[in-house]
PDB file of N, CA and C in Angstrom:
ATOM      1  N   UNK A   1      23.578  -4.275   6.638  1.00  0.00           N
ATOM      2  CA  UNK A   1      22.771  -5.312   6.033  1.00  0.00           C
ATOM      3  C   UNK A   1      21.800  -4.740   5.005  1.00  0.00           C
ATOM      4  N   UNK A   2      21.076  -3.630   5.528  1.00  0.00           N
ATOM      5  CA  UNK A   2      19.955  -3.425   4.449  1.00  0.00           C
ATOM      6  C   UNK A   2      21.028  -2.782   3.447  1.00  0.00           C
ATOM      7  N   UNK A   3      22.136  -2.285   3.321  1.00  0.00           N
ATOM      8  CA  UNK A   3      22.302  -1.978   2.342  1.00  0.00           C
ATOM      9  C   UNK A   3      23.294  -3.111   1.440  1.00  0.00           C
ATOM     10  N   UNK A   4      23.489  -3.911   1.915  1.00  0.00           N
ATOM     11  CA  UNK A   4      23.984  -4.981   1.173  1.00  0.00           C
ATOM     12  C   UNK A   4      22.707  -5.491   0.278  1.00  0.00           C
ATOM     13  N   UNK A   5      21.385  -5.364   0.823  1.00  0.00           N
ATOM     14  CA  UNK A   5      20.188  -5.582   0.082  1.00  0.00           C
ATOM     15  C   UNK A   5      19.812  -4.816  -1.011  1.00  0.00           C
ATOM     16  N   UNK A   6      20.084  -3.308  -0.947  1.00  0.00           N
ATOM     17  CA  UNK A   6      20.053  -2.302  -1.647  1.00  0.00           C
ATOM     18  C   UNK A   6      20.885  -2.577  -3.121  1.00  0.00           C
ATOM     19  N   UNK A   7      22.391  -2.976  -2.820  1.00  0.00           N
ATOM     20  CA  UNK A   7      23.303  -3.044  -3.754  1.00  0.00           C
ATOM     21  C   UNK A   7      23.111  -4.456  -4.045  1.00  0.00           C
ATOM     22  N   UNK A   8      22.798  -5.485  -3.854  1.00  0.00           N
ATOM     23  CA  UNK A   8      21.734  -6.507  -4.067  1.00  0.00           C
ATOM     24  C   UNK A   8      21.254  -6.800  -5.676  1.00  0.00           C
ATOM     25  N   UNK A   9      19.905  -5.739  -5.136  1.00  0.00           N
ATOM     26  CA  UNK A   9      18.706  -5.300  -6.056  1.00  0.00           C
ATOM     27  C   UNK A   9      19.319  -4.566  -6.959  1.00  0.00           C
ATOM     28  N   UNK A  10      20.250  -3.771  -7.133  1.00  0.00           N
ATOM     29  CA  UNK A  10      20.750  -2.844  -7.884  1.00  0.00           C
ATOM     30  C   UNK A  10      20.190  -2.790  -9.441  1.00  0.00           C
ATOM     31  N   UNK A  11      20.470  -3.979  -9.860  1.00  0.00           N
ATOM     32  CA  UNK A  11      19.697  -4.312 -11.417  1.00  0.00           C
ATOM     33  C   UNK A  11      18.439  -3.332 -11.454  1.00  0.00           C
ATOM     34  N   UNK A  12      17.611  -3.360 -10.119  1.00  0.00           N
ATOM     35  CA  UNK A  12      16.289  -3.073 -10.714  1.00  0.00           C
ATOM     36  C   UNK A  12      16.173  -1.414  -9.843  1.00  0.00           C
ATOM     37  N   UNK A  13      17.371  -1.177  -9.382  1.00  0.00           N
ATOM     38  CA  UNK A  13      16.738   0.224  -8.604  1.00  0.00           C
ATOM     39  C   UNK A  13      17.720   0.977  -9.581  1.00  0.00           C
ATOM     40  N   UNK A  14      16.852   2.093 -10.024  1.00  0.00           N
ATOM     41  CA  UNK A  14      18.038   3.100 -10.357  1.00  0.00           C
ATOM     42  C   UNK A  14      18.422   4.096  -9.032  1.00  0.00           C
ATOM     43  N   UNK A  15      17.271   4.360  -7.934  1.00  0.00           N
ATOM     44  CA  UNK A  15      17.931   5.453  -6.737  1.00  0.00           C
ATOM     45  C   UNK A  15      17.055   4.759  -5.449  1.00  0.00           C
ATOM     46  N   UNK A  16      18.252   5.060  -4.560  1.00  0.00           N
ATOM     47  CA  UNK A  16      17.156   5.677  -3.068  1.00  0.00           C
ATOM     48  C   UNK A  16      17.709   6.545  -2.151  1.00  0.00           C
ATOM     49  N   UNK A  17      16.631   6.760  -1.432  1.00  0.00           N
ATOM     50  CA  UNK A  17      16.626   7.660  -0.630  1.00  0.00           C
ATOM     51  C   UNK A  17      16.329   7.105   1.093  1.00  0.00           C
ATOM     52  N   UNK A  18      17.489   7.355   2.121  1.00  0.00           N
ATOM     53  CA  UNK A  18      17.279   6.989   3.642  1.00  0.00           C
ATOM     54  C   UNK A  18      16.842   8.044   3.984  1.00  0.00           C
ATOM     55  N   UNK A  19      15.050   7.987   4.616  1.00  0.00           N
ATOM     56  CA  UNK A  19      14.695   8.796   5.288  1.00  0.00           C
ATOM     57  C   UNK A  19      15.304   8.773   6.201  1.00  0.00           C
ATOM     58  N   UNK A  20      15.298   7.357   7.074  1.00  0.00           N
ATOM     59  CA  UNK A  20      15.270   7.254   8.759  1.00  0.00           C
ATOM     60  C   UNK A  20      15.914   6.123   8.565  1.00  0.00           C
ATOM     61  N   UNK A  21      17.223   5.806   9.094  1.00  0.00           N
ATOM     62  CA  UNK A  21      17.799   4.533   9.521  1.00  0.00           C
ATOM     63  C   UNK A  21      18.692   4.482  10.882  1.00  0.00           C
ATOM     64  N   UNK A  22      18.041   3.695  11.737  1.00  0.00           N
ATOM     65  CA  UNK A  22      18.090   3.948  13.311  1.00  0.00           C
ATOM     66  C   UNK A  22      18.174   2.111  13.771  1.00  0.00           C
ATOM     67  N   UNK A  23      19.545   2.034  13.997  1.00  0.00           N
ATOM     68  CA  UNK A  23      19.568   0.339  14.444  1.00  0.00           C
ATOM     69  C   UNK A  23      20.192   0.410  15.880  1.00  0.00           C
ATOM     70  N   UNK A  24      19.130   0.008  16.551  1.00  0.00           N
ATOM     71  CA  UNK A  24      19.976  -0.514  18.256  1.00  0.00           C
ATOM     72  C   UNK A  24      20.103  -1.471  18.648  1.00  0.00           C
ATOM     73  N   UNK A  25      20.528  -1.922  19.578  1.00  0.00           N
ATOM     74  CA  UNK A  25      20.868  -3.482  20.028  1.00  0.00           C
ATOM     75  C   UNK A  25      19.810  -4.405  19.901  1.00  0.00           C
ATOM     76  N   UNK A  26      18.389  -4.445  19.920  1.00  0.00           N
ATOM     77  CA  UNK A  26      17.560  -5.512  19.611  1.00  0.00           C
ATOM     78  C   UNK A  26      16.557  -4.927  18.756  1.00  0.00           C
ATOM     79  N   UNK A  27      16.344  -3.588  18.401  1.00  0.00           N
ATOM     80  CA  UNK A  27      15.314  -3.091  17.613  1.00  0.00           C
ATOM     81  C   UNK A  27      16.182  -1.893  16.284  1.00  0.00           C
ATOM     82  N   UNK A  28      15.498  -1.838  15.507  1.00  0.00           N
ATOM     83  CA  UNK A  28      15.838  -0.808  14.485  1.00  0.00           C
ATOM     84  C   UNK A  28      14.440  -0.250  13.754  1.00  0.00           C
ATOM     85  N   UNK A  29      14.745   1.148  13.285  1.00  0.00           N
ATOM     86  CA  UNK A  29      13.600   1.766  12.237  1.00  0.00           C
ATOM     87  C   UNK A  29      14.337   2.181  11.281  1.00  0.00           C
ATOM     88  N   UNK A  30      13.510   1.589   9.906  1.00  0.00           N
ATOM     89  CA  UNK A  30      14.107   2.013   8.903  1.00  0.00           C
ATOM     90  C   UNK A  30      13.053   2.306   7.525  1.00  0.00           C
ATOM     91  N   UNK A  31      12.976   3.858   7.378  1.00  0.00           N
ATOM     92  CA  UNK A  31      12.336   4.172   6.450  1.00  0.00           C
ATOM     93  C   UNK A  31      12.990   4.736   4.968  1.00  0.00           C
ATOM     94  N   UNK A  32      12.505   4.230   4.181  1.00  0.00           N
ATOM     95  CA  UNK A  32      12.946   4.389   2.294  1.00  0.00           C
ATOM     96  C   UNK A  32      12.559   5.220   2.047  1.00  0.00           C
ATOM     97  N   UNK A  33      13.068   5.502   0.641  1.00  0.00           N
ATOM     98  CA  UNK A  33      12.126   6.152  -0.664  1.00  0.00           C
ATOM     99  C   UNK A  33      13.086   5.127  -1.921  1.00  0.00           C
ATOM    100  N   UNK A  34      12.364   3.895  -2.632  1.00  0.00           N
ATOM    101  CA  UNK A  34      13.386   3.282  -3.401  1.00  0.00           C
ATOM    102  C   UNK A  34      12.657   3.567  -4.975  1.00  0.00           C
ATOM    103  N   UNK A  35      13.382   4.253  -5.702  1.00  0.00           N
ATOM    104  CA  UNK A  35      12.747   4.617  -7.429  1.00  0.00           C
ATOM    105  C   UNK A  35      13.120   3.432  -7.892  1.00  0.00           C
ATOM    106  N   UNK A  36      12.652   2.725  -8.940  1.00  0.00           N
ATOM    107  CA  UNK A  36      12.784   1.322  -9.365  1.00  0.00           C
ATOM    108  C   UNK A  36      13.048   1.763 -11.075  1.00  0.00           C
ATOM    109  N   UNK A  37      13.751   0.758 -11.990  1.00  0.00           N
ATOM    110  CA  UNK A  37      14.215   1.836 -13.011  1.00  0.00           C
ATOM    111  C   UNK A  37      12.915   1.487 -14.093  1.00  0.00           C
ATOM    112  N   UNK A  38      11.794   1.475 -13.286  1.00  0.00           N
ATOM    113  CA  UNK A  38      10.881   1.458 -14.432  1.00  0.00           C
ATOM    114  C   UNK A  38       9.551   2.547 -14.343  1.00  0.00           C
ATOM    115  N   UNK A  39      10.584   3.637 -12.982  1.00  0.00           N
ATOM    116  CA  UNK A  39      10.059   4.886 -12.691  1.00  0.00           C
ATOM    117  C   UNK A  39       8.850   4.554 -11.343  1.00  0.00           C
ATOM    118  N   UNK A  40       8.436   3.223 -11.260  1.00  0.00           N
ATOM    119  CA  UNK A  40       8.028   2.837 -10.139  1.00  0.00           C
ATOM    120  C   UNK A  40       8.530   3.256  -8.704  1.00  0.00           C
ATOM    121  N   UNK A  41       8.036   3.806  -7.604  1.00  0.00           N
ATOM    122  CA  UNK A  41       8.359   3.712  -6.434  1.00  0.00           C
ATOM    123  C   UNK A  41       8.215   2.802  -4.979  1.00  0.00           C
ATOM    124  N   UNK A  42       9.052   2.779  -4.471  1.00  0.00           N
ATOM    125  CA  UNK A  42       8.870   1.706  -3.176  1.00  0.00           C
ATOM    126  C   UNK A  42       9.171   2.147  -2.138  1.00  0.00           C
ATOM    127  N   UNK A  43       7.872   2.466  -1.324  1.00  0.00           N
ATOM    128  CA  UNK A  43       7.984   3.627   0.316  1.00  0.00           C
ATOM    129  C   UNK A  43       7.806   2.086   1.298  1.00  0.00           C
ATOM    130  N   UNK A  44       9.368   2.356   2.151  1.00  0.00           N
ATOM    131  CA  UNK A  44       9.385   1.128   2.973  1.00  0.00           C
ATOM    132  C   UNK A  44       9.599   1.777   4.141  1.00  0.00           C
ATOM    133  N   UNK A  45       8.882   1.278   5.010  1.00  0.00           N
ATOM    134  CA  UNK A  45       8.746   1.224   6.149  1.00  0.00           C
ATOM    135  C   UNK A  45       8.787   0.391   7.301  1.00  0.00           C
ATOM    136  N   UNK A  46       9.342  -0.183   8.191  1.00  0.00           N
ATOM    137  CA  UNK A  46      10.239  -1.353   9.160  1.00  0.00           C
ATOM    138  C   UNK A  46      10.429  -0.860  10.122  1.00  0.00           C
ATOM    139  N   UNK A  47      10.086  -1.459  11.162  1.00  0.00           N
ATOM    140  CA  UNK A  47      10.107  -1.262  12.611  1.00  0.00           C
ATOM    141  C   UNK A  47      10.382  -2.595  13.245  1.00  0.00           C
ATOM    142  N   UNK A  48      11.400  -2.795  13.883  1.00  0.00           N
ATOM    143  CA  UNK A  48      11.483  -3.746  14.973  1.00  0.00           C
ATOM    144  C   UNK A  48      11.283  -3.028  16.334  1.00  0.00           C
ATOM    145  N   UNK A  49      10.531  -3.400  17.367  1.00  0.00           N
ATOM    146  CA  UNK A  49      10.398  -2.628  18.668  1.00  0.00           C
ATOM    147  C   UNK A  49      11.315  -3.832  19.446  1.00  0.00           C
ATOM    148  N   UNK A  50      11.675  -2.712  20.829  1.00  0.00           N
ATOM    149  CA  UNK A  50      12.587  -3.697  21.842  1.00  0.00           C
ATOM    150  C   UNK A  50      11.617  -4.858  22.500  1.00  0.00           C
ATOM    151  N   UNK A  51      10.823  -4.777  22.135  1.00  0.00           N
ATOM    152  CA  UNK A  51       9.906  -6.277  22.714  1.00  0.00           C
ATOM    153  C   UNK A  51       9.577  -7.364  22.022  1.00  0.00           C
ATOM    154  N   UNK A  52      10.585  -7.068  20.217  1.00  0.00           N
ATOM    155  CA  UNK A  52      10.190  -7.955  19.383  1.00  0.00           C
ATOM    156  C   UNK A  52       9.198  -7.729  18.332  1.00  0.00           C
ATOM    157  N   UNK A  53       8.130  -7.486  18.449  1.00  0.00           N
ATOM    158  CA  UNK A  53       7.590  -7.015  17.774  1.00  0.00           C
ATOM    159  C   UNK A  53       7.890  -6.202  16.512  1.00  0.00           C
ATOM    160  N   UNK A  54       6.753  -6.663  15.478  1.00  0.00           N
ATOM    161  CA  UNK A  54       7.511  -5.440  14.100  1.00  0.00           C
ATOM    162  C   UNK A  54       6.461  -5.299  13.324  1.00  0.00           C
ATOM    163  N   UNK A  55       6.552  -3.884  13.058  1.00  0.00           N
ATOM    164  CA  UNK A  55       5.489  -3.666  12.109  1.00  0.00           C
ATOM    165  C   UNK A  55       6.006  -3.221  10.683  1.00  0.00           C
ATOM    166  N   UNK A  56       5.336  -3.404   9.764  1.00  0.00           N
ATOM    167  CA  UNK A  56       6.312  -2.534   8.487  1.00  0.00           C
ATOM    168  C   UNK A  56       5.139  -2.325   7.178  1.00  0.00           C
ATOM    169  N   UNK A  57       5.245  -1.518   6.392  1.00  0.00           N
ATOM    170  CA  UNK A  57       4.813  -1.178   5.000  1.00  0.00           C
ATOM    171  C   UNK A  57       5.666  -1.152   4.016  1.00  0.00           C
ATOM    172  N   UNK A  58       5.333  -2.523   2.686  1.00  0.00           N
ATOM    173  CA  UNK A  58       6.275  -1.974   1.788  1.00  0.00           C
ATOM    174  C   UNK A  58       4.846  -1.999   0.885  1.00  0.00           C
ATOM    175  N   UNK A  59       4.869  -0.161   0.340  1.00  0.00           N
ATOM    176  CA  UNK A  59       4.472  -0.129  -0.616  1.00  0.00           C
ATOM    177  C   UNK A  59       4.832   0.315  -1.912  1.00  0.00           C
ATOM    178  N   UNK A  60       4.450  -0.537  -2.541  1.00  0.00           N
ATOM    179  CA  UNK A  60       4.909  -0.120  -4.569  1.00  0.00           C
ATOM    180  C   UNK A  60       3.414   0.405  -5.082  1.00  0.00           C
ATOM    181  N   UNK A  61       3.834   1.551  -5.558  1.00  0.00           N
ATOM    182  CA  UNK A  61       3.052   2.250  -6.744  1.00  0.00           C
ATOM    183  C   UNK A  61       4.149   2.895  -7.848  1.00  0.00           C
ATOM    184  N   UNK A  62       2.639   2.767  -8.774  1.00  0.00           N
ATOM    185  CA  UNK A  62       3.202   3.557 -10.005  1.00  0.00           C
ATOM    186  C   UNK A  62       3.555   4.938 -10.327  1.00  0.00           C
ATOM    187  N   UNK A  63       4.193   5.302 -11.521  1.00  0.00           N
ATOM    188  CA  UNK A  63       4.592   6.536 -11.413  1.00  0.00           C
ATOM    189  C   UNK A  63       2.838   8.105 -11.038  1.00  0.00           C
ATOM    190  N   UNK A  64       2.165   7.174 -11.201  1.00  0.00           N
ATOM    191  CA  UNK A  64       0.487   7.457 -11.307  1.00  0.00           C
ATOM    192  C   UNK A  64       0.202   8.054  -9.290  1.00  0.00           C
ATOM    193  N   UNK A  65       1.041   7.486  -9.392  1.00  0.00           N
ATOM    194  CA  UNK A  65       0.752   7.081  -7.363  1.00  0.00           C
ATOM    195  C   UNK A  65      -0.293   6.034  -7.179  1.00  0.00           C
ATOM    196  N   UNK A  66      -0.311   5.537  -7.990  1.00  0.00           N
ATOM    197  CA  UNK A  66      -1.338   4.115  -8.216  1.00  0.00           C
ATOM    198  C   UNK A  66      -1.101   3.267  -7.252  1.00  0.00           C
ATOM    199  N   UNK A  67      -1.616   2.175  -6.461  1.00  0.00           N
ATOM    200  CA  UNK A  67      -0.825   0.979  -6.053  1.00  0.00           C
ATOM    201  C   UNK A  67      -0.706  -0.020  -6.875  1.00  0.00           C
ATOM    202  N   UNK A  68       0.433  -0.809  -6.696  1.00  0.00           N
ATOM    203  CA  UNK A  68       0.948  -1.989  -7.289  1.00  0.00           C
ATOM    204  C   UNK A  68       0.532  -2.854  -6.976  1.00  0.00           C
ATOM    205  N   UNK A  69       1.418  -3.114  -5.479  1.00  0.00           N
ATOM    206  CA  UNK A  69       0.942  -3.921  -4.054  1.00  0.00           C
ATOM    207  C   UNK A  69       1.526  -3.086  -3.014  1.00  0.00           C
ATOM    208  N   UNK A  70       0.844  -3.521  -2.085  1.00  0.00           N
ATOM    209  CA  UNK A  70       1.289  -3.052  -0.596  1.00  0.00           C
ATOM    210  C   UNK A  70       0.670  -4.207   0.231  1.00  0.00           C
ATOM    211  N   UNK A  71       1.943  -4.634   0.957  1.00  0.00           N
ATOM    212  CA  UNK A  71       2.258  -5.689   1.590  1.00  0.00           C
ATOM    213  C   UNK A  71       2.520  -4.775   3.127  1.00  0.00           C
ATOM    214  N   UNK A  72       2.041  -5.185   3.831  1.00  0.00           N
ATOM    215  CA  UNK A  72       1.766  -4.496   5.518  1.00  0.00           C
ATOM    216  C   UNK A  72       1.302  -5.784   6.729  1.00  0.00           C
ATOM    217  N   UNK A  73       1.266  -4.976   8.075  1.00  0.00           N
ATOM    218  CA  UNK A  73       0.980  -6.171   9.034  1.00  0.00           C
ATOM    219  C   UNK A  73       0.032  -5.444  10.162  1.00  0.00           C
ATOM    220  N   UNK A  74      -0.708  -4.272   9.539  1.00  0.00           N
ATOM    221  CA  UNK A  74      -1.714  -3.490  10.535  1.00  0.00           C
ATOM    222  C   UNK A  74      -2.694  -4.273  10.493  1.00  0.00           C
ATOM    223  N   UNK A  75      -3.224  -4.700  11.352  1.00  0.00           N
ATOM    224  CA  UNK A  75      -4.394  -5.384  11.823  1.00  0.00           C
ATOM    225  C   UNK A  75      -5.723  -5.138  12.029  1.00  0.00           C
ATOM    226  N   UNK A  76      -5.813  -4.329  10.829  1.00  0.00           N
ATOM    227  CA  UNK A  76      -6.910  -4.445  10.137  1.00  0.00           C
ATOM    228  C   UNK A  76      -8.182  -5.422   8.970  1.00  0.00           C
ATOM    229  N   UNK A  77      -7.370  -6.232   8.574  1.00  0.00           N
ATOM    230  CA  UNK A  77      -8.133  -7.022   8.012  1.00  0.00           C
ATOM    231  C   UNK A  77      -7.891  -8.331   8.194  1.00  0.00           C
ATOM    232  N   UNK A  78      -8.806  -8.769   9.613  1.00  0.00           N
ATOM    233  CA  UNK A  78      -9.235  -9.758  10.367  1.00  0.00           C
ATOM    234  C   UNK A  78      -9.667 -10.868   9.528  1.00  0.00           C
ATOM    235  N   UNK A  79     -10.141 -10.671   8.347  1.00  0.00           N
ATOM    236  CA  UNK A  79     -10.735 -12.179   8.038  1.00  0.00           C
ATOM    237  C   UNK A  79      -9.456 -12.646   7.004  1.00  0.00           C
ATOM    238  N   UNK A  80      -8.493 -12.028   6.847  1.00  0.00           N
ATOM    239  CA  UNK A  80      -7.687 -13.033   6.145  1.00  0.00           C
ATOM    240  C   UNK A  80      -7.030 -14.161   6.901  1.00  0.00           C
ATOM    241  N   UNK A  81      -6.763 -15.386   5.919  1.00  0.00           N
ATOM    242  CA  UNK A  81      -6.429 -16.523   6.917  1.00  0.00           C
ATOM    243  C   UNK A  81      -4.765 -16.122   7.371  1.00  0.00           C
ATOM    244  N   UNK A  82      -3.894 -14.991   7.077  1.00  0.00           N
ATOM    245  CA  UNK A  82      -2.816 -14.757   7.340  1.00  0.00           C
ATOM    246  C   UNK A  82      -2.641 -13.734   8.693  1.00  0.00           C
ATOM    247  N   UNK A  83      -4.059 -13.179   8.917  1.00  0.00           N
ATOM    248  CA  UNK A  83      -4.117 -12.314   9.653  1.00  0.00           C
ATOM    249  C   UNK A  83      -2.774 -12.380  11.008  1.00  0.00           C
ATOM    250  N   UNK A  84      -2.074 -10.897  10.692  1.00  0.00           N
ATOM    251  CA  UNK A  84      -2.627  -9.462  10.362  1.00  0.00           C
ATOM    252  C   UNK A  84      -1.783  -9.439   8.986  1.00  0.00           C
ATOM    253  N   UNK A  85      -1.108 -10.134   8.582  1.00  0.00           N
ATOM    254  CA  UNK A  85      -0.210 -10.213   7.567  1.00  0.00           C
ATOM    255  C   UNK A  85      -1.080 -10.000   6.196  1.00  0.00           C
ATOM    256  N   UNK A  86      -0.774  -8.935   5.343  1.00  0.00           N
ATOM    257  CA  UNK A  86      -1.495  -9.293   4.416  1.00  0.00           C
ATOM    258  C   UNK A  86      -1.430  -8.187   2.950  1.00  0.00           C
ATOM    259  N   UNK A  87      -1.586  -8.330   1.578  1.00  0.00           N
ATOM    260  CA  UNK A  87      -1.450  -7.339   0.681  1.00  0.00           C
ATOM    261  C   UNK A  87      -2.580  -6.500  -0.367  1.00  0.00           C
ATOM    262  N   UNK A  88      -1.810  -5.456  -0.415  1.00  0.00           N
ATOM    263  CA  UNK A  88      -2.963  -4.823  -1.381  1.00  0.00           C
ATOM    264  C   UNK A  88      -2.714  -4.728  -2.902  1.00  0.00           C
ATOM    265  N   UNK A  89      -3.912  -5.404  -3.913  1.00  0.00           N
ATOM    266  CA  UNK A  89      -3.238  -5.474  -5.116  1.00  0.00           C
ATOM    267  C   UNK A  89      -4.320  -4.638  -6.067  1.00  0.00           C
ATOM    268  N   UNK A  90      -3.291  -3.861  -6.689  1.00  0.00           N
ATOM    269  CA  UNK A  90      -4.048  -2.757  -7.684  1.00  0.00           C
ATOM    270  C   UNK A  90      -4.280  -1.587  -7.654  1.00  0.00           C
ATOM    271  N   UNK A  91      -4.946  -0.515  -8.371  1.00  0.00           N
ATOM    272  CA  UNK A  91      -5.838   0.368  -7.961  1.00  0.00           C
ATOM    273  C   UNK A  91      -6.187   0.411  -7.124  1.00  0.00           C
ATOM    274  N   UNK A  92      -7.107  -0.404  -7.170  1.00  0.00           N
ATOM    275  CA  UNK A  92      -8.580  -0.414  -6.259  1.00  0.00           C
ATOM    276  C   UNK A  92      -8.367  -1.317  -4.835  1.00  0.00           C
ATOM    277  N   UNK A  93      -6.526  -1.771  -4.730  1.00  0.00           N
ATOM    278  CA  UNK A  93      -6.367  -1.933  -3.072  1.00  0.00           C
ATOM    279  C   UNK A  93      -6.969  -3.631  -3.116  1.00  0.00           C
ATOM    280  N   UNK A  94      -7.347  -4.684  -3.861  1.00  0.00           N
ATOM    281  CA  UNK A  94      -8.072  -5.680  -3.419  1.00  0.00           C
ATOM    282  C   UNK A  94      -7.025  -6.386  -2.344  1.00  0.00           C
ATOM    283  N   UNK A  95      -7.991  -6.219  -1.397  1.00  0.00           N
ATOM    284  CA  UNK A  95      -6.798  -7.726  -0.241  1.00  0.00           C
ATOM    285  C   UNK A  95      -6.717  -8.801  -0.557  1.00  0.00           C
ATOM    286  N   UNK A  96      -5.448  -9.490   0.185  1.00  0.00           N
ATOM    287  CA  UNK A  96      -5.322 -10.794  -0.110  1.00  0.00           C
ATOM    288  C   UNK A  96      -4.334 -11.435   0.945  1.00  0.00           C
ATOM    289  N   UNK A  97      -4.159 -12.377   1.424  1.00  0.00           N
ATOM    290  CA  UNK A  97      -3.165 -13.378   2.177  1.00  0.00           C
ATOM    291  C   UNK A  97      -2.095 -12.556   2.255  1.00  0.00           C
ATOM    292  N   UNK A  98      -0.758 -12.909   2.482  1.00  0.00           N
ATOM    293  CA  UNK A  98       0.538 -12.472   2.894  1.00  0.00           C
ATOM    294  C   UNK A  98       1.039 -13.572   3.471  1.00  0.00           C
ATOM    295  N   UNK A  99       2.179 -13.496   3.335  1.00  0.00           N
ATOM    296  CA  UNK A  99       3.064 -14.310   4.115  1.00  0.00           C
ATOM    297  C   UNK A  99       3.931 -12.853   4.706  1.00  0.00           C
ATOM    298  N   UNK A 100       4.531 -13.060   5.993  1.00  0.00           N
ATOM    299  CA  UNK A 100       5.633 -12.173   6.528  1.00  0.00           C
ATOM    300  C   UNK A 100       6.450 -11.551   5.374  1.00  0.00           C
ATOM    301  N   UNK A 101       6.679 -10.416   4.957  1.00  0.00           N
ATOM    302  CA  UNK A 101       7.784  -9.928   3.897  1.00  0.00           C
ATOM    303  C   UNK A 101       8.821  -9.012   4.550  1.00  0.00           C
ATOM    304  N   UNK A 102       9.893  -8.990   3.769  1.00  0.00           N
ATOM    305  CA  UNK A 102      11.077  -8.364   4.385  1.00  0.00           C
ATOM    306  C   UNK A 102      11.693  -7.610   2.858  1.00  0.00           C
ATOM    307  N   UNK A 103      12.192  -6.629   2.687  1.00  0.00           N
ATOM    308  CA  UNK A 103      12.801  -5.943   1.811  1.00  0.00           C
ATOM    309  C   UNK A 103      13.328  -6.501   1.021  1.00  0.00           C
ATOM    310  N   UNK A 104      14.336  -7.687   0.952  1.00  0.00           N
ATOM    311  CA  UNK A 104      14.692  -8.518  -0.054  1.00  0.00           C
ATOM    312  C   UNK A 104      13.991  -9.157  -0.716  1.00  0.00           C
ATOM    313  N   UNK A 105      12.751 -10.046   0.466  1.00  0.00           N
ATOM    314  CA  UNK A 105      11.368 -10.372  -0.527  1.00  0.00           C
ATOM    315  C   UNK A 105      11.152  -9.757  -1.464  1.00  0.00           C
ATOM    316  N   UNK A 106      10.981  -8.611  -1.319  1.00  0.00           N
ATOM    317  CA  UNK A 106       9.602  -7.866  -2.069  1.00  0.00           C
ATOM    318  C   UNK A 106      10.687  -7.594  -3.080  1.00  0.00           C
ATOM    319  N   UNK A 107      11.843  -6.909  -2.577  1.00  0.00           N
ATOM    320  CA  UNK A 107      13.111  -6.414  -4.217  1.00  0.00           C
ATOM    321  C   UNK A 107      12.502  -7.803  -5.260  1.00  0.00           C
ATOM    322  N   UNK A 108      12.923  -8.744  -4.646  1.00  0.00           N
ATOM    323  CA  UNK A 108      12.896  -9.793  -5.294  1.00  0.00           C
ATOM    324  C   UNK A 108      11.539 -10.318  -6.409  1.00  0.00           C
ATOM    325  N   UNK A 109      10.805  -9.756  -5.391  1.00  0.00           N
ATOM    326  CA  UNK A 109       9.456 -10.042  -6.256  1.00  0.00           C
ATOM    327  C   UNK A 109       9.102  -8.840  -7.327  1.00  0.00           C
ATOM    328  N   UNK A 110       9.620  -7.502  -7.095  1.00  0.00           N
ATOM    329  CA  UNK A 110       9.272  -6.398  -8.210  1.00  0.00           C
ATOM    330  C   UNK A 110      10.375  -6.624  -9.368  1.00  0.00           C
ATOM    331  N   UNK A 111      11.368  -7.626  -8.785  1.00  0.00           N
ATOM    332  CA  UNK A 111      12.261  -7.944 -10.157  1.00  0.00           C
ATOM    333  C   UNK A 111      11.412  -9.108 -11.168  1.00  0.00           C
ATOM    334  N   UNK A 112      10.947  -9.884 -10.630  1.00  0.00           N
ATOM    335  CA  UNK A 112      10.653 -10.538 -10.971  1.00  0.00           C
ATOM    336  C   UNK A 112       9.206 -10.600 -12.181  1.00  0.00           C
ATOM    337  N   UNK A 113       8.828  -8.895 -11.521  1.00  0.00           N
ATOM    338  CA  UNK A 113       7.564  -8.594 -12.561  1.00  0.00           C
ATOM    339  C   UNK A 113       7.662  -7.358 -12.574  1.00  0.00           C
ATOM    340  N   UNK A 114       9.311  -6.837 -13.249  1.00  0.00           N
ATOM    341  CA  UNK A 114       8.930  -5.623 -14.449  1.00  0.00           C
ATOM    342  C   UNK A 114       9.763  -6.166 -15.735  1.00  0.00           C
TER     343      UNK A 114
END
């Protein structure tokens, strides 16, 4: 599946790289390295645990190591109304809302703004 997502996106990735891809009967971990062909990078990170639960990081920065966005679900920032769901935009990290994201999301959304 994720790589049907991979070849997907293709338009906008020129490479990646499987750190870690580990799928079992109700849980999987799966960590990236995705270069985007506008030299941008996307470090993804996905966890389903066997109890359901999932945590994940997709972050995009620039070739700078800048952030783009980073879209995550650590539960750290309590006052958003999405809480724990939520993204970081810019430099300077400003938070904001989230909705749940999944790898195709986000492909979808860095196509959509380079």
């Amino acid at each position: 599946m994720i790589f049907d997502i991979l070849s997907k996106y293709s338009s906008v990735i020129s490479d990646y790289q499987v750190i870690k891809y580990r799928f079992f009967k109700t849980s999987y971990e799966v960590i990236l390295k995705i270069t985007i062909k506008d030299d941008s990078i996307l470090f993804v990170r996905d966890y389903l645990f066997t109890d359901g639960k999932r945590k994940y990081s997709f972050h995009w920065q620039n070739p700078d190591e800048d952030c783009i966005y980073r879209w995550d679900n650590v539960p750290h920032h309590q006052k958003t109304n999405t809480f724990p769901f939520h993204k970081h935009i810019g430099k300077t990290e400003i938070v904001k809302n989230s909705e749940v994201m999944n790898l195709e999301e986000v492909l979808l959304f860095i196509e959509n703004h380079i």
